[in-house]
C-alpha atoms as a PDB file:
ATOM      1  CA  UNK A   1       0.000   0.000   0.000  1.00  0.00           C
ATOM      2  CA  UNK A   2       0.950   3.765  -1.125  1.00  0.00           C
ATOM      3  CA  UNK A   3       0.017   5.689   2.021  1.00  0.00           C
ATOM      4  CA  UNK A   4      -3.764   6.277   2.180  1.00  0.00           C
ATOM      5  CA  UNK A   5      -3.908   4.184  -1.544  1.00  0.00           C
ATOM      6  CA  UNK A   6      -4.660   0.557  -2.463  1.00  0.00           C
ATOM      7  CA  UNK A   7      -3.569  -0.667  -5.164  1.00  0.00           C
ATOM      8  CA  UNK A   8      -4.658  -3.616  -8.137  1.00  0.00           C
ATOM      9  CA  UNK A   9      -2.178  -5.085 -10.464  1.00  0.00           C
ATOM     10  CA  UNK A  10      -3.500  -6.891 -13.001  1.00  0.00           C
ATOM     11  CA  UNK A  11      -1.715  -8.868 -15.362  1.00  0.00           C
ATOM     12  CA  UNK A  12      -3.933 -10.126 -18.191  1.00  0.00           C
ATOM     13  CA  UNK A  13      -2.612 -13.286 -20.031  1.00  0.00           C
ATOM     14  CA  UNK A  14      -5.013 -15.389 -22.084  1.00  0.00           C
ATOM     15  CA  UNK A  15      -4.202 -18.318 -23.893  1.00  0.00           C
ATOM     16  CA  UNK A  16      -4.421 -17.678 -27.028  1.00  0.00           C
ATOM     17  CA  UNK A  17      -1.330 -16.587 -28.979  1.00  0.00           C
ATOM     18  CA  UNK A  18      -0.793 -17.148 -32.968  1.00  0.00           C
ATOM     19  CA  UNK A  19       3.181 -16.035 -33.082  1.00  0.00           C
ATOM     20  CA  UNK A  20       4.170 -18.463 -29.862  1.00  0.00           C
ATOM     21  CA  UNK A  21       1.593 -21.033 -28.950  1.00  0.00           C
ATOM     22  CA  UNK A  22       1.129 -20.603 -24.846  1.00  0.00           C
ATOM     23  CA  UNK A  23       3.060 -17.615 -24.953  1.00  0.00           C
ATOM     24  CA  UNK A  24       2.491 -16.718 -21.568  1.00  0.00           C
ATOM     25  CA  UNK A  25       4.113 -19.646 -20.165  1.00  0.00           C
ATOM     26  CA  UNK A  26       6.483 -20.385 -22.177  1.00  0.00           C
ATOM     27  CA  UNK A  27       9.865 -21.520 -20.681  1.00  0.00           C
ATOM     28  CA  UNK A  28      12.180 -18.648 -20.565  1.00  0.00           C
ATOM     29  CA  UNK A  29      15.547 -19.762 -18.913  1.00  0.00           C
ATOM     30  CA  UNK A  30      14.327 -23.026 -16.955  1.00  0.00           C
ATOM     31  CA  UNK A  31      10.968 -20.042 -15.771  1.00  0.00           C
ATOM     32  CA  UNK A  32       7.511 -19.575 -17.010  1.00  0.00           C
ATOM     33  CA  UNK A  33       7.273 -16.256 -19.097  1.00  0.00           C
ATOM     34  CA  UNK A  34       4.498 -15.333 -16.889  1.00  0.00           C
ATOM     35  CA  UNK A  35       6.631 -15.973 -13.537  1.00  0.00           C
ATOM     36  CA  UNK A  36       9.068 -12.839 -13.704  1.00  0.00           C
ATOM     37  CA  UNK A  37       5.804 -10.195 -13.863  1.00  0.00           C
ATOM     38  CA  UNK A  38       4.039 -11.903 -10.995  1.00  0.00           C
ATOM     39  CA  UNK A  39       6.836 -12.556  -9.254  1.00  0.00           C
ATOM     40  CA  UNK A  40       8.638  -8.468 -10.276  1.00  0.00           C
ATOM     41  CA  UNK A  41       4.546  -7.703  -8.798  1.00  0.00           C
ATOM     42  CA  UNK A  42       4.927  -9.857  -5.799  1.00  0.00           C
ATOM     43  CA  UNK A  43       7.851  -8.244  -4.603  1.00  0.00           C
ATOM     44  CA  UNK A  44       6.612  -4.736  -5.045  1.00  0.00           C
ATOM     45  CA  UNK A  45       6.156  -2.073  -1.612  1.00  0.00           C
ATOM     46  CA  UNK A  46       2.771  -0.832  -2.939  1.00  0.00           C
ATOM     47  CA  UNK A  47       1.074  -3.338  -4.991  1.00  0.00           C
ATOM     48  CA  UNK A  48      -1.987  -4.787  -2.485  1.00  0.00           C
ATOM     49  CA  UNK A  49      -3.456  -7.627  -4.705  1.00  0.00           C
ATOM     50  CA  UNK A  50      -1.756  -9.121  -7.601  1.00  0.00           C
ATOM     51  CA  UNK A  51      -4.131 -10.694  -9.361  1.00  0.00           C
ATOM     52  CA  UNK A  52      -3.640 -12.762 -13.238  1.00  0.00           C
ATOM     53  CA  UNK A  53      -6.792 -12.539 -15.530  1.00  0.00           C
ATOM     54  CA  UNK A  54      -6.779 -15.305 -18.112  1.00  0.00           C
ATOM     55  CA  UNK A  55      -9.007 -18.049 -20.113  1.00  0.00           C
ATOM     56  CA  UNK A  56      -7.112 -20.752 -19.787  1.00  0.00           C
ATOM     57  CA  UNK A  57      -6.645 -23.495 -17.062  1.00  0.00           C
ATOM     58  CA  UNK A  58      -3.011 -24.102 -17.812  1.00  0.00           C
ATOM     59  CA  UNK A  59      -2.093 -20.577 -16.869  1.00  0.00           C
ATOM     60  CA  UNK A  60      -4.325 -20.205 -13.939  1.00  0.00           C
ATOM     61  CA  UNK A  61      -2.162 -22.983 -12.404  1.00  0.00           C
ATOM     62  CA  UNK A  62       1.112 -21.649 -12.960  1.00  0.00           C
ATOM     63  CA  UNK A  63       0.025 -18.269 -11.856  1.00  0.00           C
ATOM     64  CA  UNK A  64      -1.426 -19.846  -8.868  1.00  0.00           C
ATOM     65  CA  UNK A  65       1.665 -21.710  -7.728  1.00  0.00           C
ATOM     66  CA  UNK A  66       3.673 -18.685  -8.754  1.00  0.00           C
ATOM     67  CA  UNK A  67       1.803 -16.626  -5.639  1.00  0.00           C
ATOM     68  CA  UNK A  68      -0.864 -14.906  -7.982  1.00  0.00           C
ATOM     69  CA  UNK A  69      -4.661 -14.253  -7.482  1.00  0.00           C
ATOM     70  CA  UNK A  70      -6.994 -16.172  -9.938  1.00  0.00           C
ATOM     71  CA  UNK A  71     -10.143 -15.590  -8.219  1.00  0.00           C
ATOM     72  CA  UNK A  72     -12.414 -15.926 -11.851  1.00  0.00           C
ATOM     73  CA  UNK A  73     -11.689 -17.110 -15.294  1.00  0.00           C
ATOM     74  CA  UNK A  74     -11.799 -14.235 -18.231  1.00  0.00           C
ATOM     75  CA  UNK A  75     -14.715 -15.132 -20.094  1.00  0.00           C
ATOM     76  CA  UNK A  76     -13.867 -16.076 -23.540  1.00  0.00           C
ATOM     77  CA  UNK A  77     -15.179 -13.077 -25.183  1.00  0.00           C
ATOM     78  CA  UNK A  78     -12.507 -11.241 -23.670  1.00  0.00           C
ATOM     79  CA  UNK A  79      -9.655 -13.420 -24.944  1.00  0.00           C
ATOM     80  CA  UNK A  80     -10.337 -13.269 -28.127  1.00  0.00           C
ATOM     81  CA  UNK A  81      -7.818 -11.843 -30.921  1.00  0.00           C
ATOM     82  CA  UNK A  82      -9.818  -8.671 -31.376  1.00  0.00           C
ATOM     83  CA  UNK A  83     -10.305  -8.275 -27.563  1.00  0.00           C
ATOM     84  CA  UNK A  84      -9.644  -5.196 -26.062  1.00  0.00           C
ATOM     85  CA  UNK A  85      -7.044  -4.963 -23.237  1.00  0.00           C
ATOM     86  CA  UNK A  86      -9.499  -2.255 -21.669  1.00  0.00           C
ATOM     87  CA  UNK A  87     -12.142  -4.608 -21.527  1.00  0.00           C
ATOM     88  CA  UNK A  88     -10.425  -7.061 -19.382  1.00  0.00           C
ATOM     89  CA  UNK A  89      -9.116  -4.586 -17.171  1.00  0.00           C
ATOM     90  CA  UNK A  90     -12.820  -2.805 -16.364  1.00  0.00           C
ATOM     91  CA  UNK A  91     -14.022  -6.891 -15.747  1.00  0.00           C
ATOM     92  CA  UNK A  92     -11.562  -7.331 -13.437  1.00  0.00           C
ATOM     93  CA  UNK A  93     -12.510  -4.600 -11.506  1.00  0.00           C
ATOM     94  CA  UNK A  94     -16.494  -5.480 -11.638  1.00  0.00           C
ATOM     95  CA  UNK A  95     -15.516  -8.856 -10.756  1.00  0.00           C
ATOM     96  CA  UNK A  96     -13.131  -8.572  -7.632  1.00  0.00           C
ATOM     97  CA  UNK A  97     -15.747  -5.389  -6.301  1.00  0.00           C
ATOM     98  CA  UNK A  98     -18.636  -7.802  -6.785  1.00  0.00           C
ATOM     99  CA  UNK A  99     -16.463  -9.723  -4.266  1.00  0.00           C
ATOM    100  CA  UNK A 100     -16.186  -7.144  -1.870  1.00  0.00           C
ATOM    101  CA  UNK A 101     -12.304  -5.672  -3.226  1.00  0.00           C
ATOM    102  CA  UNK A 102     -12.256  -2.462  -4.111  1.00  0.00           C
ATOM    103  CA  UNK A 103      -9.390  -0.047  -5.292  1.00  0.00           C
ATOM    104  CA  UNK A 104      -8.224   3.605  -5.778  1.00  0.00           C
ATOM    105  CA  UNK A 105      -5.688   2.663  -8.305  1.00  0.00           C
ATOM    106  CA  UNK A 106      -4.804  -0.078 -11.368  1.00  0.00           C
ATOM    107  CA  UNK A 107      -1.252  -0.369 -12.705  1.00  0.00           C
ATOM    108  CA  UNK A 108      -1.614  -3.515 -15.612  1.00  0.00           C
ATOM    109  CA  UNK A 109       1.722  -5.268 -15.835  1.00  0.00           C
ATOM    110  CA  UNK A 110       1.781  -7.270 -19.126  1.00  0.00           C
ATOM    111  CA  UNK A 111       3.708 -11.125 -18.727  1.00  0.00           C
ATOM    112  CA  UNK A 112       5.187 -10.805 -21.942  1.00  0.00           C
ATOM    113  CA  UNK A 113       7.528  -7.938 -20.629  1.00  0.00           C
ATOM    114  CA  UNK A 114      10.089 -10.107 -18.412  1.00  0.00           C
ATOM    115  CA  UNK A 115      12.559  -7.520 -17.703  1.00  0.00           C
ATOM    116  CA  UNK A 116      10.549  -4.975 -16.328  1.00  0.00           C
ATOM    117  CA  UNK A 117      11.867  -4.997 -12.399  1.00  0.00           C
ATOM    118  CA  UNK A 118      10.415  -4.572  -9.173  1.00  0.00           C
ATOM    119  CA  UNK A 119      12.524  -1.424  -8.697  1.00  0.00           C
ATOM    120  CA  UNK A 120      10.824  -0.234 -11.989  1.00  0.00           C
ATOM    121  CA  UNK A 121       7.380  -1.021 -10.762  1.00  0.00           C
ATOM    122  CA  UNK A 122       8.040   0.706  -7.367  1.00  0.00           C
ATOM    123  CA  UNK A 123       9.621   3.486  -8.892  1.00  0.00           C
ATOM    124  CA  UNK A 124       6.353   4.262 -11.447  1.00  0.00           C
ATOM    125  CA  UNK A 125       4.119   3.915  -8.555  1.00  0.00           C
ATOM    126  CA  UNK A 126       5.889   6.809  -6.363  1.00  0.00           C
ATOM    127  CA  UNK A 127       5.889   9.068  -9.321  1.00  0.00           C
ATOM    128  CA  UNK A 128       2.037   8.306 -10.167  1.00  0.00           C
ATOM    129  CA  UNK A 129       1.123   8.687  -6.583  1.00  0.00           C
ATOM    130  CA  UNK A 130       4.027  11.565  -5.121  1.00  0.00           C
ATOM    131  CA  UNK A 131       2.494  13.567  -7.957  1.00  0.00           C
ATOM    132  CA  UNK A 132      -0.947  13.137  -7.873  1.00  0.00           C
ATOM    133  CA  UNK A 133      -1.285  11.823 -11.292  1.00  0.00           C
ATOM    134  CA  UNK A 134      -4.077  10.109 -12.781  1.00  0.00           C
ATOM    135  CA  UNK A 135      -2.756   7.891 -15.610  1.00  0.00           C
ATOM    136  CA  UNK A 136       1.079   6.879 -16.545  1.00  0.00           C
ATOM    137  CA  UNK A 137       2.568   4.590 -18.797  1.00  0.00           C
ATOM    138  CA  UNK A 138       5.807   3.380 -19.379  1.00  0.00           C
ATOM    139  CA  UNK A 139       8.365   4.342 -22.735  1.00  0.00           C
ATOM    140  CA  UNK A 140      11.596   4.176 -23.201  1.00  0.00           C
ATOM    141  CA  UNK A 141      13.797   5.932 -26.296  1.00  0.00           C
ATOM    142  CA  UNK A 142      13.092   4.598 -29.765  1.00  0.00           C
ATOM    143  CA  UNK A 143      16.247   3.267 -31.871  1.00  0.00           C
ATOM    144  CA  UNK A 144      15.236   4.394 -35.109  1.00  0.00           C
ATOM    145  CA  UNK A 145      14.636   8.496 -34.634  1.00  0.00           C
ATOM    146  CA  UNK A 146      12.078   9.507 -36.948  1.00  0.00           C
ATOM    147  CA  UNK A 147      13.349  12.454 -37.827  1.00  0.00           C
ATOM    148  CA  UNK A 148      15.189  10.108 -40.788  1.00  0.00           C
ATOM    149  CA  UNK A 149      11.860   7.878 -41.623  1.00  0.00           C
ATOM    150  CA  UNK A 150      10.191   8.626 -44.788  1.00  0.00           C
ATOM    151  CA  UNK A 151       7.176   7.867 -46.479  1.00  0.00           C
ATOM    152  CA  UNK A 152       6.482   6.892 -50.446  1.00  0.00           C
ATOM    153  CA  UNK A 153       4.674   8.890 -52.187  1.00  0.00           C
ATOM    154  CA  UNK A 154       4.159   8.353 -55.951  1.00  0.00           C
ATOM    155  CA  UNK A 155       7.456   7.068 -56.341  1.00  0.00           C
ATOM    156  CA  UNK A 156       9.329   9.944 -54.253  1.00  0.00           C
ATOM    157  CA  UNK A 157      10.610   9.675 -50.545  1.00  0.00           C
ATOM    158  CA  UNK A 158       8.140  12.197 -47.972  1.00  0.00           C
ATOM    159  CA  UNK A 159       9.546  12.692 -44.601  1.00  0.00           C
ATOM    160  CA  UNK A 160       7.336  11.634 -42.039  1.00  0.00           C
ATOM    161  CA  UNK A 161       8.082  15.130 -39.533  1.00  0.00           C
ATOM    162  CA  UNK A 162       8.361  18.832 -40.973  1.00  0.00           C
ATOM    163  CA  UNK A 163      12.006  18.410 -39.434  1.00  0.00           C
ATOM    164  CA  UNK A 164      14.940  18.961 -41.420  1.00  0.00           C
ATOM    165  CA  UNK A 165      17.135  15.884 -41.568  1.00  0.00           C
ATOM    166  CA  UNK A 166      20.650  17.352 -41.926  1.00  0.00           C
ATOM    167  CA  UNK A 167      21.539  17.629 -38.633  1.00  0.00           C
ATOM    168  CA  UNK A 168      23.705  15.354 -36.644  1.00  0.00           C
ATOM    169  CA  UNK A 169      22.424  12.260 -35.190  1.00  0.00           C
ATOM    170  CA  UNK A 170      23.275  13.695 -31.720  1.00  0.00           C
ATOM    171  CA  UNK A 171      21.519  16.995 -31.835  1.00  0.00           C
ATOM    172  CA  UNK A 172      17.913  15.337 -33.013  1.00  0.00           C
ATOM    173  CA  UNK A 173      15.298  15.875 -30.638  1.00  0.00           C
ATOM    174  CA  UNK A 174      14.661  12.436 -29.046  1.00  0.00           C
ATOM    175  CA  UNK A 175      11.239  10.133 -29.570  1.00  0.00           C
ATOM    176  CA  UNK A 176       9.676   7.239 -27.094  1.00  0.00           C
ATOM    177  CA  UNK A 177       7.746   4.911 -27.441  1.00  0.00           C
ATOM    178  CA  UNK A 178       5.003   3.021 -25.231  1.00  0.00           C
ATOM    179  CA  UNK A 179       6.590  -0.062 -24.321  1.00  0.00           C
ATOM    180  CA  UNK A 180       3.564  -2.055 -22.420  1.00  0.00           C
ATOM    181  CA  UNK A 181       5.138  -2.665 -19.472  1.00  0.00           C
ATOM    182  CA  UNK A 182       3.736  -0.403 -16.468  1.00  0.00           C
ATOM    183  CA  UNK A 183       0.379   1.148 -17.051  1.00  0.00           C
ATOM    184  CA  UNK A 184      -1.072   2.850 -14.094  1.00  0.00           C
ATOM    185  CA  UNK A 185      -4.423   4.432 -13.773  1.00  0.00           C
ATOM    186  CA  UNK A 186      -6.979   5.751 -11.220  1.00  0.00           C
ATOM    187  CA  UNK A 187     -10.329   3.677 -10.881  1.00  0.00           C
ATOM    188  CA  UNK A 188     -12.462   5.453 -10.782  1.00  0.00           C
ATOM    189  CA  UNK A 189     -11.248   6.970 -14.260  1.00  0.00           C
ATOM    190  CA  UNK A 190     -11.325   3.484 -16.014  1.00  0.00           C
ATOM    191  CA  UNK A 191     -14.155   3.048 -18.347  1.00  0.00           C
ATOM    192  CA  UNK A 192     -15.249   1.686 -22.140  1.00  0.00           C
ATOM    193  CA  UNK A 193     -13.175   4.912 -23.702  1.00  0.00           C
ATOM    194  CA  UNK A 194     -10.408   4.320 -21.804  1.00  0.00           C
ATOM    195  CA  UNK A 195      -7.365   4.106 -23.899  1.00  0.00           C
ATOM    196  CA  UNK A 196      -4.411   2.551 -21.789  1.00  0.00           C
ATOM    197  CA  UNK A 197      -1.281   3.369 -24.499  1.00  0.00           C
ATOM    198  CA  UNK A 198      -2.522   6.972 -24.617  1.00  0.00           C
ATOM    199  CA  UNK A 199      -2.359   7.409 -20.735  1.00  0.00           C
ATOM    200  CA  UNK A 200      -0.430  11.256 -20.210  1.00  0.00           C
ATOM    201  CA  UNK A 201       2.484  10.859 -17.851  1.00  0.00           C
ATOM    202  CA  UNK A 202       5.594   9.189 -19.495  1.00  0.00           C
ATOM    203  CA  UNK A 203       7.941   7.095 -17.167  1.00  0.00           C
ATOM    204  CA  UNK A 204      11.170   6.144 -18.708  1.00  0.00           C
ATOM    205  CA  UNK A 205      12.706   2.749 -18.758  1.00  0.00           C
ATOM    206  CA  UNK A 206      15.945   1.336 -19.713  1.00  0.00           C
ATOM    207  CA  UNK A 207      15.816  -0.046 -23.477  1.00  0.00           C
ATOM    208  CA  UNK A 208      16.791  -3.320 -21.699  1.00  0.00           C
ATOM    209  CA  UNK A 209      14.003  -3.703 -19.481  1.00  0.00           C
ATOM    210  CA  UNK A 210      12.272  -3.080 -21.896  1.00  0.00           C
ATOM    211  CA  UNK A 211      11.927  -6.070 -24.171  1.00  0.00           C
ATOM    212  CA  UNK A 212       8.401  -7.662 -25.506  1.00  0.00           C
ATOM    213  CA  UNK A 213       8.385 -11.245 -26.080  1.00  0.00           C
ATOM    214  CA  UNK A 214       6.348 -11.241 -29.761  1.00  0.00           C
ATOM    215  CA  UNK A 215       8.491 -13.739 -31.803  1.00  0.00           C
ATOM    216  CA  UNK A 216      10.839 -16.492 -31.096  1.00  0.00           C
ATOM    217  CA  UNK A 217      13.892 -13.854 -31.344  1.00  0.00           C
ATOM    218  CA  UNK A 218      12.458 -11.584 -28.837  1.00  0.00           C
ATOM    219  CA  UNK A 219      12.883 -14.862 -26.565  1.00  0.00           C
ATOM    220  CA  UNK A 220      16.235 -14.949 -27.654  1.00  0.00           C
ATOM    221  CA  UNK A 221      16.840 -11.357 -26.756  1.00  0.00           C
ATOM    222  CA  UNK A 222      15.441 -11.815 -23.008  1.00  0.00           C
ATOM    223  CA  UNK A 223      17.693 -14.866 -22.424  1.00  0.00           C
ATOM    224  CA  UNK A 224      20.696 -13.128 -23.488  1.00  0.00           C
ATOM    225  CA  UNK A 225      19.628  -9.898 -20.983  1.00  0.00           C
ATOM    226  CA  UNK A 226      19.154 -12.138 -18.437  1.00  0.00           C
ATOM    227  CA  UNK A 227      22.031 -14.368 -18.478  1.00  0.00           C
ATOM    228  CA  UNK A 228      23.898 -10.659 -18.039  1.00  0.00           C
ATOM    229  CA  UNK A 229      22.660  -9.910 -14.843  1.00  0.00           C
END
């Protein structure tokens, strides 16, 4: 608990997944995928009730004996491919008030980000709540600036921002992106046009904490991160 706050994580993982089949808990060195977000969630100061949202049996169980909450199963409407991650989010919170849980704030932890830490959790949550904030989400500096990304337009290159691109690579203005690791938002803000990824306050990450298991090389990417600790 944050002072006078209490706090939901949330960690949606259905079972679904076309790029890696069982995604979620797929081994990642000798661990379940979904093991270093619950566990990263587990471990954190403020976060109250860690709870894992999902559709699917097999993942319940891991999350279970990995310390999470599975107190319902995500109907299957809302583990579908064109499922909104918003969606999930405001059931969760129907469901665990319907039980009698209630909460001033949500902060939605994605399993397929295994690097994010504890410390970067913790560190989100005192700048969401020392600041009064009502939404944040996490970014972290893009590789490719696009300041030098173009466009094709009837045959000819279009630059993609009014910037000029003849200045050094050092003295462009820098560009993040949302990264999907630490969304945090009030309650009582959360409803149907909620839109998670457009949440105001940025909180930067590390680029290396800040790898998304999609594809079989982003797996590869994680187990060479981690075997560098």
């Amino acid at each position: 608990m944050f002072e006078n706050r209490k706090i939901l994580a949330v960690i949606p993982a259905r079972g679904g997944s076309k790029g890696i089949p069982h995604k979620n808990i797929i081994d990642l060195c000798g661990k379940p995928l979904i093991s270093y977000t619950i566990k990263a969630a587990l471990d954190s100061k403020y976060i109250d009730y860690v709870l894992v949202s999902t559709d699917d049996e097999e993942i319940a169980k891991v999350a279970l004996e990995c310390g999470a909450e599975v107190p319902f199963m995500r109907p299957a409407e809302l583990a579908s491919d064109t499922a909104k991650t918003e969606d999930t989010v405001i059931h969760a919170i129907k469901a665990l008030k319907e039980k009698g849980e209630t909460f001033s704030d949500l902060i939605l932890l994605q399993p397929t980000e295994p690097l994010r830490t504890t410390q970067d959790i913790d560190h989100a949550i005192e700048v969401y709540c020392d600041n009064g904030y009502r939404s944040l989400v996490s970014v972290n500096e893009v590789d490719d600036n696009p300041v030098l990304v173009r466009t094709i337009e009837a045959g000819r290159l279009r630059p993609l921002l009014n910037v000029s691109g003849t200045c050094r690579r050092q003295d462009m203005p820098k560009f993040y992106r949302v990264n999907g690791c630490i969304y945090i938002n009030a309650v009582d803000g959360i409803n149907e046009s909620t839109s998670l990824n457009d949440n105001e306050i940025p909180f930067v990450m590390e680029k290396s904490h800040s790898v998304d298991i999609d594809e079989l090389s982003d797996l590869a990417m994680a187990r060479y991160y981690l075997g560098n600790e």
